[in-house]
N, C-alpha and C. Protein backbone atom coordinates (compact mmCIF):
# COMPACT_ATOMS: atom_id res chain seq x y z
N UNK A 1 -19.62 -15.81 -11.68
CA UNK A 1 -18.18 -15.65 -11.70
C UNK A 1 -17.86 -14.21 -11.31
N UNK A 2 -16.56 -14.00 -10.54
CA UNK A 2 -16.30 -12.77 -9.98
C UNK A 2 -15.48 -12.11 -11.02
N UNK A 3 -16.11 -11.09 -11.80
CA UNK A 3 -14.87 -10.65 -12.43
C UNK A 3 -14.27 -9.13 -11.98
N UNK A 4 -13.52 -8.75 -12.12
CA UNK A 4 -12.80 -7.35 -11.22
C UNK A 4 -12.77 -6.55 -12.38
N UNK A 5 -12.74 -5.13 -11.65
CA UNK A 5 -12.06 -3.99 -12.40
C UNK A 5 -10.88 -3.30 -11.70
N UNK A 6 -10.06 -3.21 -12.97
CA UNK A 6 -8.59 -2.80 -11.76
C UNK A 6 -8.13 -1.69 -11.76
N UNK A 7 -7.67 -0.75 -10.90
CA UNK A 7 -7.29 0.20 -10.99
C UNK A 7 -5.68 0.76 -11.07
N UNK A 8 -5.39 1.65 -11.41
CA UNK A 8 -3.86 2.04 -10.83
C UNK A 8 -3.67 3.14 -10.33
N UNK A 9 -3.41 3.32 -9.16
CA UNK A 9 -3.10 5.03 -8.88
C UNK A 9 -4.44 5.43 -9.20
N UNK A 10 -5.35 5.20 -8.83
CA UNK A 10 -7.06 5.50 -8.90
C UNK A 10 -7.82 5.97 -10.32
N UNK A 11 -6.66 5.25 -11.36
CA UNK A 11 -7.22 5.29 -12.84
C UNK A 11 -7.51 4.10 -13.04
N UNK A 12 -9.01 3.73 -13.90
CA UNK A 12 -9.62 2.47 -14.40
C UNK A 12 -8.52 2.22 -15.35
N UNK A 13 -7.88 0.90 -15.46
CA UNK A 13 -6.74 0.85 -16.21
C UNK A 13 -7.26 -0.32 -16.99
N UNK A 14 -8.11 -1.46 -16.24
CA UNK A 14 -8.68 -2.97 -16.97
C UNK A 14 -9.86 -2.85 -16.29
N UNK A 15 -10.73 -3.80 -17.36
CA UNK A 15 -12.21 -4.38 -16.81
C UNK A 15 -12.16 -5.93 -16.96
N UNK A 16 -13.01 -6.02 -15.99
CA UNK A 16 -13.74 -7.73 -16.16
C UNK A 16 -12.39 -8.77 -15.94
N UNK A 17 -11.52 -8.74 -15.40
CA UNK A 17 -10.11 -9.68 -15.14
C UNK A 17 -10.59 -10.77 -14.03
N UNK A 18 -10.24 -11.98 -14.47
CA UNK A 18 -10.67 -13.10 -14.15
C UNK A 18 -9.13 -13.71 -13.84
N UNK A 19 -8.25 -13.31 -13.95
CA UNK A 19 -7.03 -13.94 -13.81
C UNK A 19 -6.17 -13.22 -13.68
N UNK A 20 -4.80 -13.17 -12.71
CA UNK A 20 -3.88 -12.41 -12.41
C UNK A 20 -2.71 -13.19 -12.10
N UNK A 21 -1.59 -13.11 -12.54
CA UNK A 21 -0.26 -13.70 -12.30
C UNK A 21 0.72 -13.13 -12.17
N UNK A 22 2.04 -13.26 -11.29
CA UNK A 22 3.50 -11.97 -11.94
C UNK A 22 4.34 -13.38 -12.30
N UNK A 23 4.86 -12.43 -13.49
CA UNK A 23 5.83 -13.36 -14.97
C UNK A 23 6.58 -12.42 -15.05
N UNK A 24 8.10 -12.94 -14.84
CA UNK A 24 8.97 -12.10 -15.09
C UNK A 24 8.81 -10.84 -14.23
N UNK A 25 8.20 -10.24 -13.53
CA UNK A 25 8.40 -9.10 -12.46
C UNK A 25 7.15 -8.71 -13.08
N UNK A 26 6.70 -8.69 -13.78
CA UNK A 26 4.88 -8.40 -14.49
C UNK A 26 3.79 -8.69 -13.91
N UNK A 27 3.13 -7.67 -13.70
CA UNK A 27 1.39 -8.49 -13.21
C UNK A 27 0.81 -9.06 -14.57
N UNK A 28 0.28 -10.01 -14.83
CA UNK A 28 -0.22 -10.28 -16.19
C UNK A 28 -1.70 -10.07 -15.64
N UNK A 29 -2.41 -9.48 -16.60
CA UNK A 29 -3.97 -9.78 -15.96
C UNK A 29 -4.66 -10.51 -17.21
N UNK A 30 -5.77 -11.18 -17.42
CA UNK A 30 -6.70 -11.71 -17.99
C UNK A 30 -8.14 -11.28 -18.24
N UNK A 31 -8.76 -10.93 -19.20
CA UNK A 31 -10.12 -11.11 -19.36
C UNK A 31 -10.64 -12.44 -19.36
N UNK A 32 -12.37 -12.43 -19.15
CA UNK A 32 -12.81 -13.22 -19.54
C UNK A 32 -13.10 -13.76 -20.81
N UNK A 33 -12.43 -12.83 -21.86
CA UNK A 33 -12.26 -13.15 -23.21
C UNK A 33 -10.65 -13.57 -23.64
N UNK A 34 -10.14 -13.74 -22.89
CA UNK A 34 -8.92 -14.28 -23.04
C UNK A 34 -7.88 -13.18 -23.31
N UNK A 35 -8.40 -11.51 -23.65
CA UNK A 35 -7.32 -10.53 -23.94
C UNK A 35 -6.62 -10.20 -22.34
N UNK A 36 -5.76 -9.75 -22.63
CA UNK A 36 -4.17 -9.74 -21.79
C UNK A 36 -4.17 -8.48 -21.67
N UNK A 37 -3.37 -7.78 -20.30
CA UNK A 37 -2.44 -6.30 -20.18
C UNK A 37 -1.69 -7.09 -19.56
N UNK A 38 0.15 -6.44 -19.44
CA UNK A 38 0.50 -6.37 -18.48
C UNK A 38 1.32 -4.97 -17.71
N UNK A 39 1.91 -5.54 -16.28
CA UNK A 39 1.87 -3.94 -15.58
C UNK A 39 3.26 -4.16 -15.11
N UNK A 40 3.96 -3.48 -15.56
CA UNK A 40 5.21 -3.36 -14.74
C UNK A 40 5.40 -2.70 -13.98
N UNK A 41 6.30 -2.92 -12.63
CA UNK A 41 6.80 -1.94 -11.89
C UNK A 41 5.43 -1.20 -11.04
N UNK A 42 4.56 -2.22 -10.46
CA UNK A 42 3.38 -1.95 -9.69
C UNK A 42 3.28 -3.27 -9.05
N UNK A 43 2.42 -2.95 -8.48
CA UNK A 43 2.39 -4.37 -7.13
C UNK A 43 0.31 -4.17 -6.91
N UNK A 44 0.20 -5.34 -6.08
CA UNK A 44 -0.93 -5.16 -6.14
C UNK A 44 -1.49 -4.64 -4.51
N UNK A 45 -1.80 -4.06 -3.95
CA UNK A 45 -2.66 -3.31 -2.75
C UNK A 45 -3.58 -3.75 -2.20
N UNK A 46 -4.59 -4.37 -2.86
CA UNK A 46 -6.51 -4.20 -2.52
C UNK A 46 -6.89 -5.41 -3.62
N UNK A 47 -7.26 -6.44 -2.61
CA UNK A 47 -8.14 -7.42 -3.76
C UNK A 47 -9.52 -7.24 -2.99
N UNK A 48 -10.83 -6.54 -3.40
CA UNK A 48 -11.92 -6.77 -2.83
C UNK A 48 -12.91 -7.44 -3.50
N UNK A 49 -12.99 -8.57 -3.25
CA UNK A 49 -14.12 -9.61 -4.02
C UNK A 49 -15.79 -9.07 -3.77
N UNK A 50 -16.33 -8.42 -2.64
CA UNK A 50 -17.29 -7.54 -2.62
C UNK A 50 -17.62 -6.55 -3.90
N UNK A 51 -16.55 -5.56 -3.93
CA UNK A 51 -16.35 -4.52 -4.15
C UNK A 51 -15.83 -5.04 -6.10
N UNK A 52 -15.72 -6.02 -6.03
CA UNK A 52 -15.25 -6.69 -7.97
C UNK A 52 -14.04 -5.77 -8.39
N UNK A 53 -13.10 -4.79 -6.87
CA UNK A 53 -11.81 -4.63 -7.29
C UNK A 53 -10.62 -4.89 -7.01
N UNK A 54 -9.75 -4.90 -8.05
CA UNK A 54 -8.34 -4.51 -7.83
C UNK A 54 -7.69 -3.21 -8.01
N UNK A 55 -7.17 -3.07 -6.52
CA UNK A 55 -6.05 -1.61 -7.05
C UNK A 55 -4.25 -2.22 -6.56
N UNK A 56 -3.93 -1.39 -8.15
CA UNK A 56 -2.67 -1.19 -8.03
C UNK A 56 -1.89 -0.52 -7.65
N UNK A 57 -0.38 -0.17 -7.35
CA UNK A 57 0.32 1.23 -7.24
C UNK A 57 1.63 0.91 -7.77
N UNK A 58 1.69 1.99 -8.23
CA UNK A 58 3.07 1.93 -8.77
C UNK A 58 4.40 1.67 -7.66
N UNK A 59 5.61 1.02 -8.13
CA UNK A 59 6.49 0.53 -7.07
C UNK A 59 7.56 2.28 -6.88
């Protein structure tokens, strides 16, 4: 299973996210343990499935 580490503005912000959605204007992200962040007011940039990242940036 691919799991990501995500960044924002080139800070490690989440690990291991297996799931990503926007709710309400929110990125929701997911662990593989079922714990949650979410990110407002950022968008997503860079999905590299190689590379196991995501980067964000602020809007």
């Amino acid at each position: 299973m691919c799991e990501f580490t995500v960044f924002l503005d080139g800070e490690r912000v989440f690990e291991d996210a297996v799931f990503c959605r926007v709710e309400a204007g929110e990125l929701l992200l997911k662990d593989i343990l079922g714990q949650s962040k979410r990110f407002s007011r950022c968008h997503i940039v860079e999905v590299n499935v190689v590379a196991e990242k995501i980067v964000l940036e602020k809007d």
